[in-house]
Every structure is written in structure tokens, then in C-alpha cells.
Protein backbone atom coordinates (compact mmCIF):
# COMPACT_ATOMS: atom_id res chain seq x y z
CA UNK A 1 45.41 35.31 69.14
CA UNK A 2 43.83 32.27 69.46
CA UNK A 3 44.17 30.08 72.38
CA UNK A 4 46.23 27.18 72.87
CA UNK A 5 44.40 23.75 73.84
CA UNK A 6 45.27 22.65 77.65
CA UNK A 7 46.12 19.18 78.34
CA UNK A 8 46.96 17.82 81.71
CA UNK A 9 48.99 14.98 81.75
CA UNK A 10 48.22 12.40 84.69
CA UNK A 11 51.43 10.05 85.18
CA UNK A 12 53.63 8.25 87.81
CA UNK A 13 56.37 7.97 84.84
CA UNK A 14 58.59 11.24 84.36
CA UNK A 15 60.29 9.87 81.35
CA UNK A 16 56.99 8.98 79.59
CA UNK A 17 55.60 12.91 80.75
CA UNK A 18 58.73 14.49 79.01
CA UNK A 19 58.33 12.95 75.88
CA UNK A 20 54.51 13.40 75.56
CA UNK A 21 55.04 16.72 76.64
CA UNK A 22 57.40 17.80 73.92
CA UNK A 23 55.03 15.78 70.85
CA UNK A 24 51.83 18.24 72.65
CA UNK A 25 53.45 21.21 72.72
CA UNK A 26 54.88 21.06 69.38
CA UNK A 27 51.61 20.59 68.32
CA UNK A 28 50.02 23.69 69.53
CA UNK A 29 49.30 22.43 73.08
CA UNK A 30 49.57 23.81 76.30
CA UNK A 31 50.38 21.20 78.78
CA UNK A 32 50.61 20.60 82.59
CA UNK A 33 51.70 17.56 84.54
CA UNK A 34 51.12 15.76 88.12
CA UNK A 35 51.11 12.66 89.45
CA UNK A 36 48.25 10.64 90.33
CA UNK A 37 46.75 11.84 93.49
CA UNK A 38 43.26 12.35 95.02
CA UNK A 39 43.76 15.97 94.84
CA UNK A 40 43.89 15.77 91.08
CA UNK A 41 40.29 16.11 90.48
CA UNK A 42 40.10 19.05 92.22
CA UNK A 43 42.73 21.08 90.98
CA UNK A 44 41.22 20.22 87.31
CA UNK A 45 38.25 21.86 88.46
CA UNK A 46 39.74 24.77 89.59
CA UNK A 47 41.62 25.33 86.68
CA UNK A 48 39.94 23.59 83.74
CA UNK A 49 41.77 21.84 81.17
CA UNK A 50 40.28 21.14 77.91
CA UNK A 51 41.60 17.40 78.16
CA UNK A 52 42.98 14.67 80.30
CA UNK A 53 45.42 12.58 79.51
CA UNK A 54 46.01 9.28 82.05
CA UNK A 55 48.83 7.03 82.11
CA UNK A 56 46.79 4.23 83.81
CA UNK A 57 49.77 1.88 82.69
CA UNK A 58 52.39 3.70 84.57
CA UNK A 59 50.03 2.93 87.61
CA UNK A 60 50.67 4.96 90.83
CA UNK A 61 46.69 5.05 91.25
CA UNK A 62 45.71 6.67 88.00
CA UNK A 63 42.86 3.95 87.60
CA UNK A 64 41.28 5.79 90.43
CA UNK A 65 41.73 9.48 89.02
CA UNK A 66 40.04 8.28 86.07
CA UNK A 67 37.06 7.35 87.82
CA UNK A 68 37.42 10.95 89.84
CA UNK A 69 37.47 13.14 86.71
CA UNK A 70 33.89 12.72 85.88
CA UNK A 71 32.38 13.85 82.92
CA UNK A 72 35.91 15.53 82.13
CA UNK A 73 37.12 14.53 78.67
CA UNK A 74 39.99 11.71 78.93
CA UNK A 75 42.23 9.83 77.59
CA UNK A 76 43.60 6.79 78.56
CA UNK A 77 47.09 5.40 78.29
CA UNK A 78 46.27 1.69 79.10
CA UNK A 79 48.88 -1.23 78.85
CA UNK A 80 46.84 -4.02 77.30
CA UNK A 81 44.01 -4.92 75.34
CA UNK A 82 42.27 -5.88 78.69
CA UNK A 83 41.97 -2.42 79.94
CA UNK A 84 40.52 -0.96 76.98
CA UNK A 85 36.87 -1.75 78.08
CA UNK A 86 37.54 -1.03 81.21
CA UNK A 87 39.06 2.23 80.15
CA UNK A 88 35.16 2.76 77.88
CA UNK A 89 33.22 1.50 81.18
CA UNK A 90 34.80 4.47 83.09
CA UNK A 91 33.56 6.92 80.09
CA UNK A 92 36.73 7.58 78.40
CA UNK A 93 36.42 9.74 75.29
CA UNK A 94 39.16 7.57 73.86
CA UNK A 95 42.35 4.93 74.61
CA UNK A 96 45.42 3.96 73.31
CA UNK A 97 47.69 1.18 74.31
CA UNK A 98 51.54 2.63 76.00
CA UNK A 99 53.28 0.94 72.53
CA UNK A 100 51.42 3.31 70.43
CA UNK A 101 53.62 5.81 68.90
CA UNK A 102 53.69 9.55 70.27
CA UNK A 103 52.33 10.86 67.08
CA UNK A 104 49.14 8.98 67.35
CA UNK A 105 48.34 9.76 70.57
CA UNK A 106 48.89 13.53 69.36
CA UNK A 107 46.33 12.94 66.78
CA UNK A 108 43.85 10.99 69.29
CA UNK A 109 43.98 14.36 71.46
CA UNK A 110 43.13 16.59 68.04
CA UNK A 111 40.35 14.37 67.30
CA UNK A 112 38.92 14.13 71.05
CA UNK A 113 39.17 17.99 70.91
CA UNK A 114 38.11 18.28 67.50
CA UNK A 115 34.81 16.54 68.02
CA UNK A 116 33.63 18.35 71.22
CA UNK A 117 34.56 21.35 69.46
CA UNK A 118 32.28 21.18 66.51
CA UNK A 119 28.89 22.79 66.38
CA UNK A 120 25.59 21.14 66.55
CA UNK A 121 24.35 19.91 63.20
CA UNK A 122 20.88 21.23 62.16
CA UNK A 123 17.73 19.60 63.67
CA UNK A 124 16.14 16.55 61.25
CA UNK A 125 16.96 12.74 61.62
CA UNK A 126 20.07 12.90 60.54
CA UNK A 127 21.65 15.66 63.28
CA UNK A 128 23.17 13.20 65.50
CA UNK A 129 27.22 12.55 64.44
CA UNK A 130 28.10 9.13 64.42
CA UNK A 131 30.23 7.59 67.34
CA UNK A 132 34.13 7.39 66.73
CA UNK A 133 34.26 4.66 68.60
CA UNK A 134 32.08 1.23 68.41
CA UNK A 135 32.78 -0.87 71.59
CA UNK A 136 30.89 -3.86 73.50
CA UNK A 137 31.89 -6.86 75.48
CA UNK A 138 33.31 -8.56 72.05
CA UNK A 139 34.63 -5.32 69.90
CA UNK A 140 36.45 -2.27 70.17
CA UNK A 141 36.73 -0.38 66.47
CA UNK A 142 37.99 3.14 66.32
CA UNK A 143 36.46 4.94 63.74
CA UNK A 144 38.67 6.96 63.29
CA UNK A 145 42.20 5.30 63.87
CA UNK A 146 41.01 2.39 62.10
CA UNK A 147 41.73 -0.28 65.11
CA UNK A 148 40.16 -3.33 66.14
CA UNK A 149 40.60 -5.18 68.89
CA UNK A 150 38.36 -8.26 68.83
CA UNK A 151 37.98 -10.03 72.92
CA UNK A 152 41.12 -7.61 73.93
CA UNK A 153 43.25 -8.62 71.61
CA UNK A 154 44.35 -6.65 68.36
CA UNK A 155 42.74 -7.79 65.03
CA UNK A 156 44.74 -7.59 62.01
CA UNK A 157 42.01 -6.75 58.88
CA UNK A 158 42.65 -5.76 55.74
CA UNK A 159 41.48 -2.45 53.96
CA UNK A 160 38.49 -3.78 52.31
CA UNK A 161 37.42 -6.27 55.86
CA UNK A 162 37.94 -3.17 57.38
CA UNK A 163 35.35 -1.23 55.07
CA UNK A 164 33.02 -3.70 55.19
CA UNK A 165 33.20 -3.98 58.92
CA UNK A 166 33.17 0.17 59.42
CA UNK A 167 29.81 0.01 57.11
CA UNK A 168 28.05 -2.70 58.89
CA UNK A 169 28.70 -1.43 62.25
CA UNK A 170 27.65 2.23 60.91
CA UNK A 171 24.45 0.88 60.09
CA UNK A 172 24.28 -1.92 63.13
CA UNK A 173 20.94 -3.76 63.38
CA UNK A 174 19.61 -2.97 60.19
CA UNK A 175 19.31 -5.93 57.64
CA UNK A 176 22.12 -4.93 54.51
CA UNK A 177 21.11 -5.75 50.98
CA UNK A 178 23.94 -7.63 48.83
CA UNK A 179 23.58 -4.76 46.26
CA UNK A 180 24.03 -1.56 48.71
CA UNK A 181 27.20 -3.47 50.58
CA UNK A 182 28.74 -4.06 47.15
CA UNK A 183 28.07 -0.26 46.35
CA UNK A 184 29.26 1.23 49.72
CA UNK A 185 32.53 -0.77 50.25
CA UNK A 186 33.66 -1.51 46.13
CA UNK A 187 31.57 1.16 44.51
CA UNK A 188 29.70 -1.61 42.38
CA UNK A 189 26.66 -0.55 40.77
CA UNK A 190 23.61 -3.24 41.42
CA UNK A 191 24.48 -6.20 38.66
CA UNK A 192 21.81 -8.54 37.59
CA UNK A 193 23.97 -11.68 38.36
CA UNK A 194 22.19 -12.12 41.49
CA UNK A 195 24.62 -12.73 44.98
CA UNK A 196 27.80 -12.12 44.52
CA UNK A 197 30.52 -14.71 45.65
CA UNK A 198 33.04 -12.00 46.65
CA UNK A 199 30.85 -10.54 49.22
CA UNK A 200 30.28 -14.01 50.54
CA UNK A 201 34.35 -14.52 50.41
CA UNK A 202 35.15 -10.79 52.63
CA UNK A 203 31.97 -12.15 54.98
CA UNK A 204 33.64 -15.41 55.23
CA UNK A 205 36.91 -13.98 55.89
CA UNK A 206 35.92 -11.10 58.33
CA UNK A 207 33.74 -13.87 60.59
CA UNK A 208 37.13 -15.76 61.22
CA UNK A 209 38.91 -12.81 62.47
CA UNK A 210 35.77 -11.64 64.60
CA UNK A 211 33.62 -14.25 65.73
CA UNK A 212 34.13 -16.08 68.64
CA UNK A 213 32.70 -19.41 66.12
CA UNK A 214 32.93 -18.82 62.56
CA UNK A 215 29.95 -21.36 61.50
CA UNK A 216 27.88 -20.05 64.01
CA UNK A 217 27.85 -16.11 63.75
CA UNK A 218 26.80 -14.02 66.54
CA UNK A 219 27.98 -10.48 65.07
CA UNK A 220 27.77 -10.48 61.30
CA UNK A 221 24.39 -12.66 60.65
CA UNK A 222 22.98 -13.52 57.69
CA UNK A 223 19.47 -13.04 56.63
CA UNK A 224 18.48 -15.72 54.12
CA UNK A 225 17.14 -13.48 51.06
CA UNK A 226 17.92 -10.29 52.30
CA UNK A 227 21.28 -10.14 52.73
CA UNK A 228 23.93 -9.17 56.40
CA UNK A 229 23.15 -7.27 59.19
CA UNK A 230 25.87 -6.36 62.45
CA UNK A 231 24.03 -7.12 65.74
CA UNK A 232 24.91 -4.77 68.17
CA UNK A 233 25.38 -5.71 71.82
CA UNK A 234 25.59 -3.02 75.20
């Protein structure tokens, strides 16, 4: 029989807890719920839960449990935008804003879960899995659920701004040729008609919904000759 995944549920909301409770459990999840407190820490030490899950926007001092839990795996609920880095700063595995729908936070908990299970990839340069999350003090991009939130606020890009943004951030401070970008995000072959104006357009287009100044890029650069490259900030 194979066990069921523990999630505690950290809220000051009993309306919220019911409803999450019922999406986890009829997922496969085992799940236990408390208030925030400063004993919280150390009954999720006692009895170890494979995940937390923290309604920081239903307050009642869940900020301050998610600073307590450590290096426990968590999840934040947050309320805004705003809180998301915050939320990263205090070494959340993941967050999700309280509008997002109960099945997505269901799947954020499978893929927090999912990752920590997996095994260790064979030694080489390659061995390290890439991050599921790409965040700094201008963007936050899941990887995974496809979001972007751009100076706390969400960022609206289309399927192929999103591509091109997933691939340069994959492959942050390295300088992108015109010919691998087109490859990798429309699976062009190389063409000898030298640069081609649609990569200029989606560059054009994703530095309006990203950059703080459009005509003066900070994130997606270009390097005259060579081609883009995403510079990556802590």
C-alpha cells in the first residue's frame, strides 16, 4: 500500500481550510490543519509532514510560521503580487496568489512533491535539474505553471513571448545566436537570409511587457552580431 502524501495546512480562515482540504484529499492527500501559532513549528517536527501549506493572506501570524518552518518544504498562499518575493526571500518552494483556483494549487503541491521526490540524475555537467522557478527583484516566472509576474504585478504573454522568455531565462547569461532562438522556440532550421525580422518583432514585443524601459533594456540585451542574451540578477 503505498503511502499517502501529508500536507499540513497553516490558516486563520476555516472556510478557506475546508475547501482546500476536500481538493487534497481527493487527490490522494492526507491532510491536517491548525492555526498559526508559535507552537506550529514544533509540532511539524514532531510529526513530519511532507509539505506545508501557509495561508499568509488569511493573516493571523502565518508570515511568522513561515519564517519558523525552516528548511521544511512550503507553500505559500499570498494575497498579492507584492508578497511573492517576499514569500521566495523566506525560501518557499513555491506561491500562489488566494484567487488562484483550488485545482492549481493541487497541482503546485504534486509538483513541489514531485520534484523533491525524484532521484538524483547521474554525475556529468548536465546532473543538476533546472529551477521551476526563475525569480529576482524584477521577475517571477514559474516554470512550470507558466506565470509571470513582472515588478509584482501579473504579465499577460502570449505562447510564443512566453517560449522565448522560458528559453532565454533557461540559458540566462549566455549570449543566444539568432539561428538557435529561431530553432528552439519555432523549430526553424538555420536560413541563409541572415536576421530574421520576426525574432526582432517577439524581442520587441516581450521588452514592453518586461522591461522597466523598452529602448533601454536591462533584461533581454542585445549583442550587436551575436545575437540576445537574459541577464540574470540575485
Amino acid at each position: 500500500m503505498i503511502a499517502r502524501r501529508a500536507v499540513l495546512l497553516v490558516s486563520d480562515r476555516p472556510a478557506w481550510v475546508a475547501e482546500v482540504t476536500v481538493g487534497l484529499e481527493n487527490a490522494g492527500f492526507a491532510v491536517a490543519a491548525t492555526r498559526p501559532s508559535a507552537s506550529v513549528a514544533e509540532a511539524f517536527a514532531k510529526a513530519p509532514h511532507d509539505l506545508a501549506v501557509i495561508d499568509t493572506a488569511g493573516g493571523g501570524g502565518a508570515w511568522g510560521v513561515a519564517e519558523s518552518l525552516g528548511a521544511w518544504r512550503r507553500i505559500l498562499v499570498v494575497a498579492d503580487g507584492a508578497a511573492v518575493r517576499r514569500g521566495f526571500a523566506l525560501g518557499a518552494e513555491d506561491c500562489v496568489t488566494e484567487e488562484a483556483h483550488l485545482d492549481e494549487l493541487v497541482a503546485r503541491c504534486e509538483a513541489v512533491l514531485r520534484r523533491s521526490a525524484a532521484p538524483p540524475a547521474a554525475d556529468g555537467p548536465s546532473s543538476e535539474a533546472p529551477a521551476a522557478v526563475y525569480v529576482d527583484r524584477r521577475l517571477w516566472v514559474n516554470l512550470e505553471s507558466h506565470q509571470v509576474w513582472v515588478r509584482g504585478e501579473p504579465s499577460k504573454l502570449t505562447p510564443r513571448e512566453y517560449r522565448l522568455l522560458e528559453y532565454l531565462i533557461t540559458r540566462r547569461d549566455v549570449t543566444l545566436g539568432h539561428d538557435e532562438l529561431l530553432e528552439a522556440v519555432w523549430r526553424r532550421k538555420p536560413s541563409p537570409d541572415g536576421q530574421p525580422e520576426v525574432l526582432k518583432q517577439y524581442i520587441w514585443r516581450l521588452r514592453q511587457k518586461i522591461e522597466a524601459d523598452p529602448d533601454r533594456p536591462r533584461i533581454v540585451v542585445t549583442e550587436p552580431g551575436a545575437g540576445y542574451r537574459f541577464v540574470s540578477q540575485s
